[in-house]
Protein backbone atom coordinates (compact mmCIF):
# COMPACT_ATOMS: atom_id res chain seq x y z
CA UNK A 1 -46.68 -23.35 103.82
CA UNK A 2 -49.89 -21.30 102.94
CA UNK A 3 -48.68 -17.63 102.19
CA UNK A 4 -51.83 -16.18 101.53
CA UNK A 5 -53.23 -17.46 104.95
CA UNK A 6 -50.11 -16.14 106.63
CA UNK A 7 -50.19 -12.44 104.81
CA UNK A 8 -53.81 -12.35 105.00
CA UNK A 9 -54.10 -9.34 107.20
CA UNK A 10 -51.54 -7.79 104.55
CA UNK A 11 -53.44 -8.43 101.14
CA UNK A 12 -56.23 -7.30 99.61
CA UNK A 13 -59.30 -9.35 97.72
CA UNK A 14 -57.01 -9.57 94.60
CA UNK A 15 -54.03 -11.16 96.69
CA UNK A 16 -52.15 -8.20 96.43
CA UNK A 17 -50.09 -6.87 99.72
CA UNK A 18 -51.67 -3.96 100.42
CA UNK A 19 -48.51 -2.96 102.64
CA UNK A 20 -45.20 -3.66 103.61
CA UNK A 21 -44.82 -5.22 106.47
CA UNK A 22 -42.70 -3.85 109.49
CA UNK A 23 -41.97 -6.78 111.52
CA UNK A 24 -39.09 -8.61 110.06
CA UNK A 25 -40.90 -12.26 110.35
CA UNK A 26 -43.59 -10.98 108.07
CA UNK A 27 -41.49 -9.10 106.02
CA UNK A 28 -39.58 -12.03 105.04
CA UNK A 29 -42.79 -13.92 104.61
CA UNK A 30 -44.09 -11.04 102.26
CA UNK A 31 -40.47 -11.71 100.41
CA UNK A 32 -41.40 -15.23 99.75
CA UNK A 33 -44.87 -14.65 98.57
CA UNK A 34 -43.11 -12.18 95.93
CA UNK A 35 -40.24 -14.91 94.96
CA UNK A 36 -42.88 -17.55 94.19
CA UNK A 37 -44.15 -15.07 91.21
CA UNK A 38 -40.76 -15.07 89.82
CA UNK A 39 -39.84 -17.87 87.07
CA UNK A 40 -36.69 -19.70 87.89
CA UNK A 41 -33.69 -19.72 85.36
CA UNK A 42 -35.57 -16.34 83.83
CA UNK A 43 -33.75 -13.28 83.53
CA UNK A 44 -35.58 -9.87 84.17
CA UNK A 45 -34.72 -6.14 83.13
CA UNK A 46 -35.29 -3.91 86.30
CA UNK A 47 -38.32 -2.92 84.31
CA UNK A 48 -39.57 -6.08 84.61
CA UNK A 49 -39.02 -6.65 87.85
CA UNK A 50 -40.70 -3.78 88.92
CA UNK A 51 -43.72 -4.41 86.55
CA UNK A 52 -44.17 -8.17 87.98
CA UNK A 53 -43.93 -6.92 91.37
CA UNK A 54 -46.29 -3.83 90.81
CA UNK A 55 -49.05 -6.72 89.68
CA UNK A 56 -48.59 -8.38 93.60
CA UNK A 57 -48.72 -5.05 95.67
CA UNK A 58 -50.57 -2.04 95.73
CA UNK A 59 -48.54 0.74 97.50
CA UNK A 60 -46.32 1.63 94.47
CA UNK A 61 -42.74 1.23 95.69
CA UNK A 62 -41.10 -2.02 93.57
CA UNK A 63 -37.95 -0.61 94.57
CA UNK A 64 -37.88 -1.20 98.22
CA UNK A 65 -39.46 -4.89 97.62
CA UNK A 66 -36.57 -5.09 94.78
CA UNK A 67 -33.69 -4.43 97.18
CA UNK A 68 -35.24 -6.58 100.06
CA UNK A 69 -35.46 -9.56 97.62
CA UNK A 70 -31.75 -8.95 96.60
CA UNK A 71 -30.84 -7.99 100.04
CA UNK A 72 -32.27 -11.15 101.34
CA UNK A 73 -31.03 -13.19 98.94
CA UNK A 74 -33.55 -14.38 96.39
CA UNK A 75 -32.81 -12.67 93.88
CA UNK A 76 -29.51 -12.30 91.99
CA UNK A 77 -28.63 -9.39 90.15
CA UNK A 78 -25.43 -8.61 87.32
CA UNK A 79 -22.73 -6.22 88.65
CA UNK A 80 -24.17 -3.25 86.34
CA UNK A 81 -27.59 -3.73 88.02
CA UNK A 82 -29.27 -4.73 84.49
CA UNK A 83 -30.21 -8.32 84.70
CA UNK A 84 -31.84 -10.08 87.85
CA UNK A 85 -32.84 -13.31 88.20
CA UNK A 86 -33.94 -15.75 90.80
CA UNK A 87 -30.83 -16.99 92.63
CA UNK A 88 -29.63 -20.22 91.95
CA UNK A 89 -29.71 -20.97 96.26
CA UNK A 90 -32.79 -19.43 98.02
CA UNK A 91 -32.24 -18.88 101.34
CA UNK A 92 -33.64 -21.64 103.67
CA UNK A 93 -35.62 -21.14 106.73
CA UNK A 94 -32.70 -21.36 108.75
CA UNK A 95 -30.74 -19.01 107.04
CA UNK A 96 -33.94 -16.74 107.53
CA UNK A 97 -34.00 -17.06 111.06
CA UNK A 98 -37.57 -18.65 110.25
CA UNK A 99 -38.40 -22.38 111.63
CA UNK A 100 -39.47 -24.88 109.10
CA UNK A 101 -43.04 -24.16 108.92
């Protein structure tokens, strides 16, 4: 699946999402583009996570993309809120409500 041809009207000439999309479809889509920058088996500070997702966006709010990707289930995160990491099961298509593109 080609992210960047799918986000295209959502990122700017550096790849970077210019906003966050509205329409849940995309906004999951945007989700996965942001999981792919993430190493697997890598534990982040939220620091981190916010500084790695600051480099992929440009409308300053690592926050919101923080909590989706938690919400959403690709990332995993300790019970004090310290530590995140990618979880161990992304969530498939299905589970997204997304067909196997």
């Amino acid at each position: 699946m080609n992210l960047i041809l799918i986000l295209k009207n959502f990122l700017d000439e550096d790849l970077r999402l210019k906003a966050f999309p509205a329409k849940r479809k995309m906004k999951i889509y945007a989700l996965l583009y942001f999981a792919e920058k993430f190493e697997k088996g890598r534990e982040y500070s939220e620091k981190e996570v916010g500084a790695l997702l600051n480099q992929w966006h440009t409308f300053s709010d690592p926050a919101t993309i923080r909590r989706e990707m938690y919400d959403y289930g690709f990332l995993d995160r300790s019970r004090d809120g310290r530590v995140y990491k990618m979880s161990e099961n992304q969530p498939t298509f299905a589970q997204l409500g997304l067909s196997d593109e």
